[in-house]
PDB file of N, CA and C in Angstrom:
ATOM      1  N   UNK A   1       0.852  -1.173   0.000  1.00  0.00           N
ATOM      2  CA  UNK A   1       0.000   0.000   0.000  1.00  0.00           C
ATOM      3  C   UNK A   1       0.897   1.235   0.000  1.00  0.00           C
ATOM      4  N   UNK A   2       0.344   2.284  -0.674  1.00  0.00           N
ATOM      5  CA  UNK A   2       1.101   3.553  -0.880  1.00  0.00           C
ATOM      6  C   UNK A   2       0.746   4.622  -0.054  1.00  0.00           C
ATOM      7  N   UNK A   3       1.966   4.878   0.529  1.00  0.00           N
ATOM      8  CA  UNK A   3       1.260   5.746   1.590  1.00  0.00           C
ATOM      9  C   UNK A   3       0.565   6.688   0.984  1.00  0.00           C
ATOM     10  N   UNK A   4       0.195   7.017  -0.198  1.00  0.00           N
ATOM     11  CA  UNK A   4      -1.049   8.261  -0.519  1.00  0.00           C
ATOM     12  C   UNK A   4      -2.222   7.353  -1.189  1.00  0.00           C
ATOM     13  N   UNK A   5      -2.427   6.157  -0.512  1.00  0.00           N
ATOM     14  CA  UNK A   5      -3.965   5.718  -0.795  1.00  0.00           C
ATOM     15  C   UNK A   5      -5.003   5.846  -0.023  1.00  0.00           C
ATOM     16  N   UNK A   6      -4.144   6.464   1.203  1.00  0.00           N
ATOM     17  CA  UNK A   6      -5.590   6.976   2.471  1.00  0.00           C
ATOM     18  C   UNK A   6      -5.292   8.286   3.022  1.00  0.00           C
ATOM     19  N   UNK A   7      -4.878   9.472   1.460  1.00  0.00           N
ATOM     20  CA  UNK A   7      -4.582  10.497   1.771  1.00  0.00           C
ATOM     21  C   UNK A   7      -5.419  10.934   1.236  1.00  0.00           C
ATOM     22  N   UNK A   8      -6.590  12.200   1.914  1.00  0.00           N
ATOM     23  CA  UNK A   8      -7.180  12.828   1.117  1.00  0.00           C
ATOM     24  C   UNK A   8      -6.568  14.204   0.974  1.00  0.00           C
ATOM     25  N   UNK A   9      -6.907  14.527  -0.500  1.00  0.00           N
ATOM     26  CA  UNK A   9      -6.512  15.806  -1.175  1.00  0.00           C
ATOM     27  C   UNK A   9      -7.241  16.869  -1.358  1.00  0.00           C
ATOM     28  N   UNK A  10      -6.632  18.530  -1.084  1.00  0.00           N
ATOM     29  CA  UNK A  10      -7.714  19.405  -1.328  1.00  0.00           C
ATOM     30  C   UNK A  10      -7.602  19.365  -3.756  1.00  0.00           C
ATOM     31  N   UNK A  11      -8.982  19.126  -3.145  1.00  0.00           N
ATOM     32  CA  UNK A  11      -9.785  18.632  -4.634  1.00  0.00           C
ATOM     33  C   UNK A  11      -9.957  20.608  -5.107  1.00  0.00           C
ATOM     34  N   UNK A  12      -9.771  20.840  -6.098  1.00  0.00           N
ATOM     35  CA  UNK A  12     -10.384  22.251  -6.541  1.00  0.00           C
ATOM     36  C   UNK A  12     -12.188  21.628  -7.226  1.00  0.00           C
ATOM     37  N   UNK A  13     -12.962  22.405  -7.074  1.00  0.00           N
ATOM     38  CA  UNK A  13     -14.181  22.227  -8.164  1.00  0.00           C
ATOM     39  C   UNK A  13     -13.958  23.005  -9.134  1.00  0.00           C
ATOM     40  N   UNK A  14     -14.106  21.871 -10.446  1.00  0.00           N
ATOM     41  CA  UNK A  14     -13.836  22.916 -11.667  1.00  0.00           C
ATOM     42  C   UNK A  14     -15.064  22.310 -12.329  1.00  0.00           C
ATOM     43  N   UNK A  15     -15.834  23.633 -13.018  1.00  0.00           N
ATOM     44  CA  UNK A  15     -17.251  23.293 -13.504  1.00  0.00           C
ATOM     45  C   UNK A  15     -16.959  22.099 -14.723  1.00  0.00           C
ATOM     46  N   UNK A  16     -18.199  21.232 -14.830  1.00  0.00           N
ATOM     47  CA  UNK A  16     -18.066  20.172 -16.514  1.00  0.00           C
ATOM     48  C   UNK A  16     -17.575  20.856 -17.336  1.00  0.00           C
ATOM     49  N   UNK A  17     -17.919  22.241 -17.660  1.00  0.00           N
ATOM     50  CA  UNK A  17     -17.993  22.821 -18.973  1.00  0.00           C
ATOM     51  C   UNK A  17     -16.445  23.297 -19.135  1.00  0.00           C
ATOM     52  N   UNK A  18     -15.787  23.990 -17.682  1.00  0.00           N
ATOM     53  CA  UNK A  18     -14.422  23.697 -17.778  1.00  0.00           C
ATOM     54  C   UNK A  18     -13.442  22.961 -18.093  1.00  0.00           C
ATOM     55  N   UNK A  19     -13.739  21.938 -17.545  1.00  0.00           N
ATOM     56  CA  UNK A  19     -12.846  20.661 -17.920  1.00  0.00           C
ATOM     57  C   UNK A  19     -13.363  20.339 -19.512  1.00  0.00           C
ATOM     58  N   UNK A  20     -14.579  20.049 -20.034  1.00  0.00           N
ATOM     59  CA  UNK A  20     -14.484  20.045 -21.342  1.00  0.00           C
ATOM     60  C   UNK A  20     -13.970  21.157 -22.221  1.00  0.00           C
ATOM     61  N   UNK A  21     -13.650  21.919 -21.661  1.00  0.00           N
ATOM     62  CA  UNK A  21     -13.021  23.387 -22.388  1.00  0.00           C
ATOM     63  C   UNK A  21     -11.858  22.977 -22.485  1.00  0.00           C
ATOM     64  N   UNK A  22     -11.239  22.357 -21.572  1.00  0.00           N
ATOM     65  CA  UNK A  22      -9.684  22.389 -21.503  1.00  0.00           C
ATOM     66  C   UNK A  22      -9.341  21.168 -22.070  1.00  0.00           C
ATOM     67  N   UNK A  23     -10.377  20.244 -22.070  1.00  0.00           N
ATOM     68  CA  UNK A  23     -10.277  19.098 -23.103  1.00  0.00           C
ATOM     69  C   UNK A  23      -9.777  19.268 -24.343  1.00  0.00           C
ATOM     70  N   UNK A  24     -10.837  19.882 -24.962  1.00  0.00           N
ATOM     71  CA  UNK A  24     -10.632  20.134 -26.617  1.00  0.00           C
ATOM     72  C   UNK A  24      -9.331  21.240 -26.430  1.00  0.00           C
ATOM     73  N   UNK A  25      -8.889  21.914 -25.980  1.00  0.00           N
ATOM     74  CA  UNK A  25      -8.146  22.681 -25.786  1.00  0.00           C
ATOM     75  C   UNK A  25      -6.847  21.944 -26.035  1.00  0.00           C
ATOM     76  N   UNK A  26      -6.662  20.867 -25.404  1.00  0.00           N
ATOM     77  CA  UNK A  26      -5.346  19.483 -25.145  1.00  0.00           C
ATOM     78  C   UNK A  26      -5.476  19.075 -26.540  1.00  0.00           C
ATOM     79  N   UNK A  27      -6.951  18.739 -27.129  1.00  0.00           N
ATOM     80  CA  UNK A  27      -7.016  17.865 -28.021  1.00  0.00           C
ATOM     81  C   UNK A  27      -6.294  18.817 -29.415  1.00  0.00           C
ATOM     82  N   UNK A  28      -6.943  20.037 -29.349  1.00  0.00           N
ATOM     83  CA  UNK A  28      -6.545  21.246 -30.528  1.00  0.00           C
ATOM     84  C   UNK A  28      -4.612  21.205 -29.945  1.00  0.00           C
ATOM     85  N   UNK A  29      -3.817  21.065 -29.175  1.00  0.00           N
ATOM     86  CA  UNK A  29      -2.601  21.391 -28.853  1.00  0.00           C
ATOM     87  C   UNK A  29      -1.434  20.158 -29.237  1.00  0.00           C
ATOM     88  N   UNK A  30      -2.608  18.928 -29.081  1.00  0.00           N
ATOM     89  CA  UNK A  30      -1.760  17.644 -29.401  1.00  0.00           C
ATOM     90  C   UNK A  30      -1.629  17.513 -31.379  1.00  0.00           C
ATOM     91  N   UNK A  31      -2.083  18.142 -31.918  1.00  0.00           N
ATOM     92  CA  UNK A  31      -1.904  18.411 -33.256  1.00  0.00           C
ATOM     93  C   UNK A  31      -0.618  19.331 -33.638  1.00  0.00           C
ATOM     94  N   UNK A  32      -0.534  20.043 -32.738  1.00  0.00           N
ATOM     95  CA  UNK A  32       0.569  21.172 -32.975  1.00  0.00           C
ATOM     96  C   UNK A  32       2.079  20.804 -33.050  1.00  0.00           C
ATOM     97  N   UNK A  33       2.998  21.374 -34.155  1.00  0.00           N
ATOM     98  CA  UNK A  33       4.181  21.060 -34.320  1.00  0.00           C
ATOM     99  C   UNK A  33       4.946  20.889 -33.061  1.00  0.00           C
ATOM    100  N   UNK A  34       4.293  21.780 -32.178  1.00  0.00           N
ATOM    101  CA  UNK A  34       5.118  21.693 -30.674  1.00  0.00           C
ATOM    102  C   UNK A  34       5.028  20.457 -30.107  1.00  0.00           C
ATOM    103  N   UNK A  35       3.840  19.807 -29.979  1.00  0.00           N
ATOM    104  CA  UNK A  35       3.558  18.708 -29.182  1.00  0.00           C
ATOM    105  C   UNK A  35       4.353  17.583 -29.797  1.00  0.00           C
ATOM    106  N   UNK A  36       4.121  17.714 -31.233  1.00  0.00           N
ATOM    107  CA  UNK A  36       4.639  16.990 -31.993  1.00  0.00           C
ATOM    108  C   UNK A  36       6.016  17.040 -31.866  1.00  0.00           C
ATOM    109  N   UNK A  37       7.059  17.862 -31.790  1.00  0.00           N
ATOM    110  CA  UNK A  37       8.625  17.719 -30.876  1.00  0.00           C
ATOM    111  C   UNK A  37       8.974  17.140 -29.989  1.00  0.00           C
ATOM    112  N   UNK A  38       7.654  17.492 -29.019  1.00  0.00           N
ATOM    113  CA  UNK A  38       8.053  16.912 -27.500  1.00  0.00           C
ATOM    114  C   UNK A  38       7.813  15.542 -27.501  1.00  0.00           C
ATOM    115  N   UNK A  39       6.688  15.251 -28.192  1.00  0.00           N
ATOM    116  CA  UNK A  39       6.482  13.982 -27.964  1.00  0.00           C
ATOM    117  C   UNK A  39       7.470  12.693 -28.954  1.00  0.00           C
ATOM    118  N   UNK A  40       8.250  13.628 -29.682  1.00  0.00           N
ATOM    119  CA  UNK A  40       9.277  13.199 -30.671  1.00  0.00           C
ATOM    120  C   UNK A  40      10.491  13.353 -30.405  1.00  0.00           C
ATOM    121  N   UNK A  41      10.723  13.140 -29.292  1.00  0.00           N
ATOM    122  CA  UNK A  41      12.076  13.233 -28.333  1.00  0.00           C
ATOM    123  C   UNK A  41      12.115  11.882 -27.862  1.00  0.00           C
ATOM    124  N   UNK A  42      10.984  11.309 -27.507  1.00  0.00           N
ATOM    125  CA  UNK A  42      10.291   9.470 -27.384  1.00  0.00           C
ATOM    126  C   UNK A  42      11.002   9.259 -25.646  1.00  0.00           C
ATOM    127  N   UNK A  43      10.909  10.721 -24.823  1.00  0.00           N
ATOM    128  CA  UNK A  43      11.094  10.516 -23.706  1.00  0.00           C
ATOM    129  C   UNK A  43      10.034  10.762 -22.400  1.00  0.00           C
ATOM    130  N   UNK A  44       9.701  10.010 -21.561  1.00  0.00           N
ATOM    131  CA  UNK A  44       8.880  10.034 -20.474  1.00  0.00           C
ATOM    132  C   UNK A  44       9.729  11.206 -19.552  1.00  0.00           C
ATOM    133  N   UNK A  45       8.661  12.102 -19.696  1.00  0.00           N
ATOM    134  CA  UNK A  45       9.172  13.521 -18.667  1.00  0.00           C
ATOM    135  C   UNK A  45       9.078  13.295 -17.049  1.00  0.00           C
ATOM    136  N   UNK A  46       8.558  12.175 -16.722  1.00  0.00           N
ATOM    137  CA  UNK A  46       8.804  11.734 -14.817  1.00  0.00           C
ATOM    138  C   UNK A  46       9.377  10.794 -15.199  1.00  0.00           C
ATOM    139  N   UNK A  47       9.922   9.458 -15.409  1.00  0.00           N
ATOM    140  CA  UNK A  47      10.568   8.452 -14.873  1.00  0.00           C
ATOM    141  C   UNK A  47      11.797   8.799 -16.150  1.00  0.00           C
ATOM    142  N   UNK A  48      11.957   9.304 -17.286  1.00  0.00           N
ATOM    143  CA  UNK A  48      13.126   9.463 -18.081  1.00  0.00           C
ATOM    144  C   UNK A  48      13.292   8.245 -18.846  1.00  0.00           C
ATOM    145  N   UNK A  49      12.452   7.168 -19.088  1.00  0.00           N
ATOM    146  CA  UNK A  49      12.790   6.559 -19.740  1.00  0.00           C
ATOM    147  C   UNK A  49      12.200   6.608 -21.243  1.00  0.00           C
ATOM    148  N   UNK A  50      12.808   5.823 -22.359  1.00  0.00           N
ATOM    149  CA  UNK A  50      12.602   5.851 -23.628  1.00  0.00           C
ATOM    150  C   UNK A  50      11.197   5.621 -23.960  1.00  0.00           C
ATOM    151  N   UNK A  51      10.571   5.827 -24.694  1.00  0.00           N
ATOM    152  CA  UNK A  51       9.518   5.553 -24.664  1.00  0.00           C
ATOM    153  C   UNK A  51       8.929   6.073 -26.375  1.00  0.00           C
ATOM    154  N   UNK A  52       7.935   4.624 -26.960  1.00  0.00           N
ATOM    155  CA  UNK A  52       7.418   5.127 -28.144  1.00  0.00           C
ATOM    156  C   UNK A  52       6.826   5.969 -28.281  1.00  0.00           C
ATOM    157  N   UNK A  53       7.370   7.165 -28.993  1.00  0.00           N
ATOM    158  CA  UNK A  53       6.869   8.548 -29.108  1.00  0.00           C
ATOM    159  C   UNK A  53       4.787   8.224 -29.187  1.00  0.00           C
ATOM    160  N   UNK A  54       4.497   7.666 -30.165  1.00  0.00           N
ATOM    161  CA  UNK A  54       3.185   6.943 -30.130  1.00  0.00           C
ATOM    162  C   UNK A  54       2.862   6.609 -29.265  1.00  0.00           C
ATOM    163  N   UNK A  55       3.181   6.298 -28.098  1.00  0.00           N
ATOM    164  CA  UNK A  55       2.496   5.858 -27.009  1.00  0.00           C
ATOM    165  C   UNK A  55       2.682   6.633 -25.775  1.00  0.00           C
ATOM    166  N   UNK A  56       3.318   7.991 -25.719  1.00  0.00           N
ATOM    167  CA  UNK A  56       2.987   8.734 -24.986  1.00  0.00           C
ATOM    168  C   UNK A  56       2.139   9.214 -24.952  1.00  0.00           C
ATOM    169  N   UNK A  57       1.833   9.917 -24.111  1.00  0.00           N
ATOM    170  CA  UNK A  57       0.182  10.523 -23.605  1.00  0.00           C
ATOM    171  C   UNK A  57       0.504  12.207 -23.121  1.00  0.00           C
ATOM    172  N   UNK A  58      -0.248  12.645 -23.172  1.00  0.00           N
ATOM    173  CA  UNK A  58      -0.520  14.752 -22.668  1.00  0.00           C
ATOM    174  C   UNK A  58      -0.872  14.311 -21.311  1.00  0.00           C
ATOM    175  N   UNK A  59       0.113  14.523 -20.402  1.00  0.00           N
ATOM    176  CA  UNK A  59      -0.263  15.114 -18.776  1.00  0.00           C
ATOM    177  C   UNK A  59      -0.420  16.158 -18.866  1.00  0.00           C
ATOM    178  N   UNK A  60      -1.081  16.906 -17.791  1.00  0.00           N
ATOM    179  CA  UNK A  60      -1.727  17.902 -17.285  1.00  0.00           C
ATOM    180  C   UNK A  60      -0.367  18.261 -16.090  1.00  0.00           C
ATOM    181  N   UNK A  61       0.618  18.917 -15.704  1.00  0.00           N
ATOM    182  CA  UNK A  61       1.352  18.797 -14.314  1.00  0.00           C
ATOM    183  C   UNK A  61       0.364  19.486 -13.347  1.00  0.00           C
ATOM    184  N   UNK A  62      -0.215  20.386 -13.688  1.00  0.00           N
ATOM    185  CA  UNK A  62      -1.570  20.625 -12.608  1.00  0.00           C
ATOM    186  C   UNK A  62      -2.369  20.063 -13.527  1.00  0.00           C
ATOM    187  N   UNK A  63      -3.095  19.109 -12.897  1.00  0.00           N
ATOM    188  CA  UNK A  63      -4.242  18.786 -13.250  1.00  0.00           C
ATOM    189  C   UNK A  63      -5.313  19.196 -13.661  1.00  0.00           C
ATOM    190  N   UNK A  64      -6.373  19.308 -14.812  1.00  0.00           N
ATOM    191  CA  UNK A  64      -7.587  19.955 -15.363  1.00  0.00           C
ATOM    192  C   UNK A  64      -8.326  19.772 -14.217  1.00  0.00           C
ATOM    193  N   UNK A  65      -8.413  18.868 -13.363  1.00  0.00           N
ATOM    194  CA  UNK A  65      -9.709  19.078 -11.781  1.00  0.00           C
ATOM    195  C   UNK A  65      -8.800  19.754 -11.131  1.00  0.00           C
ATOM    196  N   UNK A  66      -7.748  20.139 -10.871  1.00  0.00           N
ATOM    197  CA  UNK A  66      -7.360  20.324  -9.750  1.00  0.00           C
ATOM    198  C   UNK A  66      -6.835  22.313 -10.139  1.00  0.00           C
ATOM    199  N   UNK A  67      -7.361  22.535 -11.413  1.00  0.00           N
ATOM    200  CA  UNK A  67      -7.317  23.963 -11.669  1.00  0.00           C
ATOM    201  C   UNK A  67      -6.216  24.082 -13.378  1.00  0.00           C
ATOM    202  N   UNK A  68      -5.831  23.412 -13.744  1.00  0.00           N
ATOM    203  CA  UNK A  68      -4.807  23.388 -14.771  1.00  0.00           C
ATOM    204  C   UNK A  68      -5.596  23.857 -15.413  1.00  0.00           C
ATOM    205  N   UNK A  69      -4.797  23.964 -17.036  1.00  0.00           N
ATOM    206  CA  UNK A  69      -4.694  24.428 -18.326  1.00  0.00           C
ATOM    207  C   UNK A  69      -4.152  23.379 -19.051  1.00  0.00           C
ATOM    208  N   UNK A  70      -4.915  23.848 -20.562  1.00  0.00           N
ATOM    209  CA  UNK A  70      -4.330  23.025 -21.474  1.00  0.00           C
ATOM    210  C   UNK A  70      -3.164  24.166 -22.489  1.00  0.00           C
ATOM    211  N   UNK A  71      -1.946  24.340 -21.932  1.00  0.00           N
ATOM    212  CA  UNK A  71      -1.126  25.585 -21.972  1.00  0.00           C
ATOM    213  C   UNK A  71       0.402  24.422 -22.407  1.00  0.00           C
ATOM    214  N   UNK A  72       0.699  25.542 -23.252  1.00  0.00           N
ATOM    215  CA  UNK A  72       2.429  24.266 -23.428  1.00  0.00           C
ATOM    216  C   UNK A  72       2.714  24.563 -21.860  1.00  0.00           C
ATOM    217  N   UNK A  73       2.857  25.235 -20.901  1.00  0.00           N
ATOM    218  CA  UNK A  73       3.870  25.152 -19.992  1.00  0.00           C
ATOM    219  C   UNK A  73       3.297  24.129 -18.887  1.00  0.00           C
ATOM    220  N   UNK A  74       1.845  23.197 -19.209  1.00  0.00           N
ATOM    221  CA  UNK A  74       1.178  22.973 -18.183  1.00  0.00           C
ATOM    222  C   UNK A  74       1.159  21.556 -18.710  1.00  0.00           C
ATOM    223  N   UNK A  75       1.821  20.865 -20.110  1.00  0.00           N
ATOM    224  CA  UNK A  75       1.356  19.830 -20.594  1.00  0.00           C
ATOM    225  C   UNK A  75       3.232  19.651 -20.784  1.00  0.00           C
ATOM    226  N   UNK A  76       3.553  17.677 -20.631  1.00  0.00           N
ATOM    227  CA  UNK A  76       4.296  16.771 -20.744  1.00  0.00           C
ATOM    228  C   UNK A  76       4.432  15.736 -21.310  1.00  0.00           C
ATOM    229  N   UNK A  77       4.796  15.446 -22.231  1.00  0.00           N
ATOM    230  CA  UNK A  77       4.901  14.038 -22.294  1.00  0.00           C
ATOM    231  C   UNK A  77       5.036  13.053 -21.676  1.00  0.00           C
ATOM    232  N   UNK A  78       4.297  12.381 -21.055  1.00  0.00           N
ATOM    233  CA  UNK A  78       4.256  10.666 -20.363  1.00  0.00           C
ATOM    234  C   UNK A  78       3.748   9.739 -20.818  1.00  0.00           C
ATOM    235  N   UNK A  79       5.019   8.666 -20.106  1.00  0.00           N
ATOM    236  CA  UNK A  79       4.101   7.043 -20.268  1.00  0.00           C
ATOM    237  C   UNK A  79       3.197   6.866 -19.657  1.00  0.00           C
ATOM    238  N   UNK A  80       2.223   6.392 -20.412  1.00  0.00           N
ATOM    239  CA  UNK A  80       0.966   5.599 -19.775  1.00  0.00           C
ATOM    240  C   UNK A  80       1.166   5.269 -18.038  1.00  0.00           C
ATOM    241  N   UNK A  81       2.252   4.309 -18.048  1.00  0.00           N
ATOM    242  CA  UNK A  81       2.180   4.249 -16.560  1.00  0.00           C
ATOM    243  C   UNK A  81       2.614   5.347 -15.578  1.00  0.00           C
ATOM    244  N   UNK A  82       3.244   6.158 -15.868  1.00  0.00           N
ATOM    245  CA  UNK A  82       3.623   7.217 -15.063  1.00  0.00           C
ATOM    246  C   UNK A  82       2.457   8.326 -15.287  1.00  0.00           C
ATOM    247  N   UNK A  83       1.629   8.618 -16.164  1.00  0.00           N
ATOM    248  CA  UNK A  83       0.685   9.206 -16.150  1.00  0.00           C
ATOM    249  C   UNK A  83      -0.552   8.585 -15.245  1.00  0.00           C
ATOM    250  N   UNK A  84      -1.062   7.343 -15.354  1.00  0.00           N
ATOM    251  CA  UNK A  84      -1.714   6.394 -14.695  1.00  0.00           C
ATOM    252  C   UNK A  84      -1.467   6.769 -13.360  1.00  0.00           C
ATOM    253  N   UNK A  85      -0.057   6.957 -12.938  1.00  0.00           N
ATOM    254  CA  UNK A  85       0.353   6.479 -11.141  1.00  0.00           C
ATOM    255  C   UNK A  85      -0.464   7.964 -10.640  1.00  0.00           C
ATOM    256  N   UNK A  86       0.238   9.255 -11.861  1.00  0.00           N
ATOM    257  CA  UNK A  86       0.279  10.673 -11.156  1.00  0.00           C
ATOM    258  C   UNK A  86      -1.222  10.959 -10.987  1.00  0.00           C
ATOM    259  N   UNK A  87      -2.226  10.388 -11.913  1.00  0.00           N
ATOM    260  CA  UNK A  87      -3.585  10.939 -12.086  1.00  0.00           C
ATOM    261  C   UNK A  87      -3.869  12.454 -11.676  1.00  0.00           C
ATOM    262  N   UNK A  88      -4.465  12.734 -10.176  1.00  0.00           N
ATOM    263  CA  UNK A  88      -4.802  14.105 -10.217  1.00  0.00           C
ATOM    264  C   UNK A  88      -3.655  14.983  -9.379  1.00  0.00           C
ATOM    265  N   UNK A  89      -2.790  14.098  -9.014  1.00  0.00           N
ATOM    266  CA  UNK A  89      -1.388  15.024  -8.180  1.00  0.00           C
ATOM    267  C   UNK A  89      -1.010  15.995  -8.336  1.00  0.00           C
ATOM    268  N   UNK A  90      -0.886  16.981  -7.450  1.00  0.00           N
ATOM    269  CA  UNK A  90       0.033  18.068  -7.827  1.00  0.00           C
ATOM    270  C   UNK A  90       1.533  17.971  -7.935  1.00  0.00           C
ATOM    271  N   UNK A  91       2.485  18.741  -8.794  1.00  0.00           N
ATOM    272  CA  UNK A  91       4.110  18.079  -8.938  1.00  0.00           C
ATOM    273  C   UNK A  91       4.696  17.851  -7.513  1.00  0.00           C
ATOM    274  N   UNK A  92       4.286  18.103  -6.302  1.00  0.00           N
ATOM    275  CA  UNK A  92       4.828  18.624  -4.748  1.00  0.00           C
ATOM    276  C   UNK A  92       4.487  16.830  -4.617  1.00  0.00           C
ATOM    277  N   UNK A  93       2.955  16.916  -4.769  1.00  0.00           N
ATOM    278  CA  UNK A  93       2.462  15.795  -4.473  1.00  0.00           C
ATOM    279  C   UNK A  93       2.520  14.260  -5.031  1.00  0.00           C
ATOM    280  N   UNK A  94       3.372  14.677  -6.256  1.00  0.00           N
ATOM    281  CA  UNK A  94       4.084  13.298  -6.865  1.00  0.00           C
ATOM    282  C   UNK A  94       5.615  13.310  -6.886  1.00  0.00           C
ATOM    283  N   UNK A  95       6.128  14.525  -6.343  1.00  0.00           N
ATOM    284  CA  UNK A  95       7.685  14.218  -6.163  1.00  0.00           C
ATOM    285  C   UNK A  95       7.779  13.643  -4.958  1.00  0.00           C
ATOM    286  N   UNK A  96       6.636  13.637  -3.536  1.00  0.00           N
ATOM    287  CA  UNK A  96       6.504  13.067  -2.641  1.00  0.00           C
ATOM    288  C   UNK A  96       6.025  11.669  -2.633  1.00  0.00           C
ATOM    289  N   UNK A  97       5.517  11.549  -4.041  1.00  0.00           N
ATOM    290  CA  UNK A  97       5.325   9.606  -3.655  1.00  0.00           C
ATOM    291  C   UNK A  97       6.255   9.278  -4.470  1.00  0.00           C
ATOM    292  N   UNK A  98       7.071   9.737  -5.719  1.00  0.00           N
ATOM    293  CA  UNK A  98       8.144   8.973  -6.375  1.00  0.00           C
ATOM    294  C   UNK A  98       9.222   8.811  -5.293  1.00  0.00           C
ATOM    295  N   UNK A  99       9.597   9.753  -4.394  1.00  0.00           N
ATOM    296  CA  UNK A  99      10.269   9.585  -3.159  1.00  0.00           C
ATOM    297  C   UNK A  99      10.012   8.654  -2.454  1.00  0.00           C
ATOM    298  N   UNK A 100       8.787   8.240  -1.638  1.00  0.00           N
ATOM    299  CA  UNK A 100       8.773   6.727  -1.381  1.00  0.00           C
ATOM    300  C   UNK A 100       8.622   5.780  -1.577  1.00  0.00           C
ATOM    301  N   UNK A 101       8.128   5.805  -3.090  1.00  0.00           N
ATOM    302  CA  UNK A 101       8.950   4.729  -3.615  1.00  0.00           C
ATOM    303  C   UNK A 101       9.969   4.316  -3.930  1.00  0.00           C
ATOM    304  N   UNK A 102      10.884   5.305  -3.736  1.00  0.00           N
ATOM    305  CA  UNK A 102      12.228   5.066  -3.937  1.00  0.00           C
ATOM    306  C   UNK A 102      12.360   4.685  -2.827  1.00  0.00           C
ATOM    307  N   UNK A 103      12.414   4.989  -1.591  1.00  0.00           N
ATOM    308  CA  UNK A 103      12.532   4.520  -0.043  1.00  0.00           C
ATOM    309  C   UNK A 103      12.221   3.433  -0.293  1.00  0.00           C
ATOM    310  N   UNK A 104      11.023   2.560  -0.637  1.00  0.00           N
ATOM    311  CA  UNK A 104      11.103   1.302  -0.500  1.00  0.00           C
ATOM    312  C   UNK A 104      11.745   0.737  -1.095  1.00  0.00           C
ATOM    313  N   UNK A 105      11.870   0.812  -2.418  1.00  0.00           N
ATOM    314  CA  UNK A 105      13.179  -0.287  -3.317  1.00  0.00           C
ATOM    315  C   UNK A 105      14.298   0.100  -2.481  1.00  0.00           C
ATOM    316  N   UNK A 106      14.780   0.902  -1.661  1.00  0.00           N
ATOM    317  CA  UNK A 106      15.900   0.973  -1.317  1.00  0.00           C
ATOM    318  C   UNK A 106      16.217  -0.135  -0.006  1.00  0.00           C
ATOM    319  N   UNK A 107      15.039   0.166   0.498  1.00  0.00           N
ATOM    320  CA  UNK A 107      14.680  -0.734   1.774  1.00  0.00           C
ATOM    321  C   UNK A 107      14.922  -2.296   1.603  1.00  0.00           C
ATOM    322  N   UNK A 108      14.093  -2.229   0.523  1.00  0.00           N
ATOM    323  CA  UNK A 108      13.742  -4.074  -0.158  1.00  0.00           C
ATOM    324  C   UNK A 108      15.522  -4.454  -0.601  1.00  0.00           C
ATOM    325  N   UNK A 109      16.468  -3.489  -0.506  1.00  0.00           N
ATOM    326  CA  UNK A 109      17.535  -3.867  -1.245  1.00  0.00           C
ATOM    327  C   UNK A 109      18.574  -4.475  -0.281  1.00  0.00           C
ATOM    328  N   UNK A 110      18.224  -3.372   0.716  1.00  0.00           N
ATOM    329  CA  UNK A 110      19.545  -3.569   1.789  1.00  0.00           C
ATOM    330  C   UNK A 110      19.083  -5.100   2.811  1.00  0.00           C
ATOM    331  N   UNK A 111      20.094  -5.486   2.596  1.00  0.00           N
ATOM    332  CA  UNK A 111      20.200  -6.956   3.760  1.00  0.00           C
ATOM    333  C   UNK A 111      19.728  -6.925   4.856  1.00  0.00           C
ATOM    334  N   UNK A 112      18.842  -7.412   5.682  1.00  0.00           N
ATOM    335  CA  UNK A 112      18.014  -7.714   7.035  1.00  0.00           C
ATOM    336  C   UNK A 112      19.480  -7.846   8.060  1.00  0.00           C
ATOM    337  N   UNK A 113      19.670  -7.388   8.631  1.00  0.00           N
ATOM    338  CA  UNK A 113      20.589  -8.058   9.940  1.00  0.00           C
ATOM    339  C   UNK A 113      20.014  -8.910  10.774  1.00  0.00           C
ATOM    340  N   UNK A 114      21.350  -9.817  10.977  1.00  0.00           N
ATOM    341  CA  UNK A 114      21.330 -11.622  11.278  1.00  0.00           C
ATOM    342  C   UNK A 114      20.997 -11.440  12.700  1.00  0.00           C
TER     343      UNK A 114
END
């Protein structure tokens, strides 16, 4: 279990019509020569690894519920799974769980004393 599965978060309310605004907004931006660079670099912007430019995905780093934009400075390229993990996080709030997860692989690594 992760320690942010029985964390609750201050949620922003952002009206339907917002978030569908900022939808098509992502959708009109992922066409653009820009997106088209970034996502043609074929790198995952949180974990750094390689990744088929095609199968990256448009994060939000603030989230469309949580108050974002569909703005180049607000959108990333990610893998599926690193987009998946971050869902509605703020960057504070996912540099704090990539951190313990790193704590644990580190944990799981080092030898138990005898």
């Amino acid at each position: 279990m992760s320690k942010f599965e029985n964390d609750i978060f201050f949620l922003v309310t952002v009206r339907p019509e917002e978030v569908r605004r900022e939808k098509e907004k992502a959708a009109a931006l992922r066409k653009t020569q820009w997106w088209q660079r970034q996502v043609g670099r074929g790198v995952c912007h949180y974990c750094g690894l390689p990744v088929n430019p095609k199968e990256l995905t448009m994060d939000h780093v603030v989230p469309i519920i949580r108050g974002g934009r569909s703005t180049r400075g607000n959108v990333v390229p990610a893998c599926k799974s690193c987009n998946n993990r971050k869902k509605y996080l703020l960057p504070l709030e996912w540099e704090d769980y990539l951190k313990g997860i790193s704590t644990q692989k580190e944990s799981m690594r080092q030898p138990t004393p005898q």
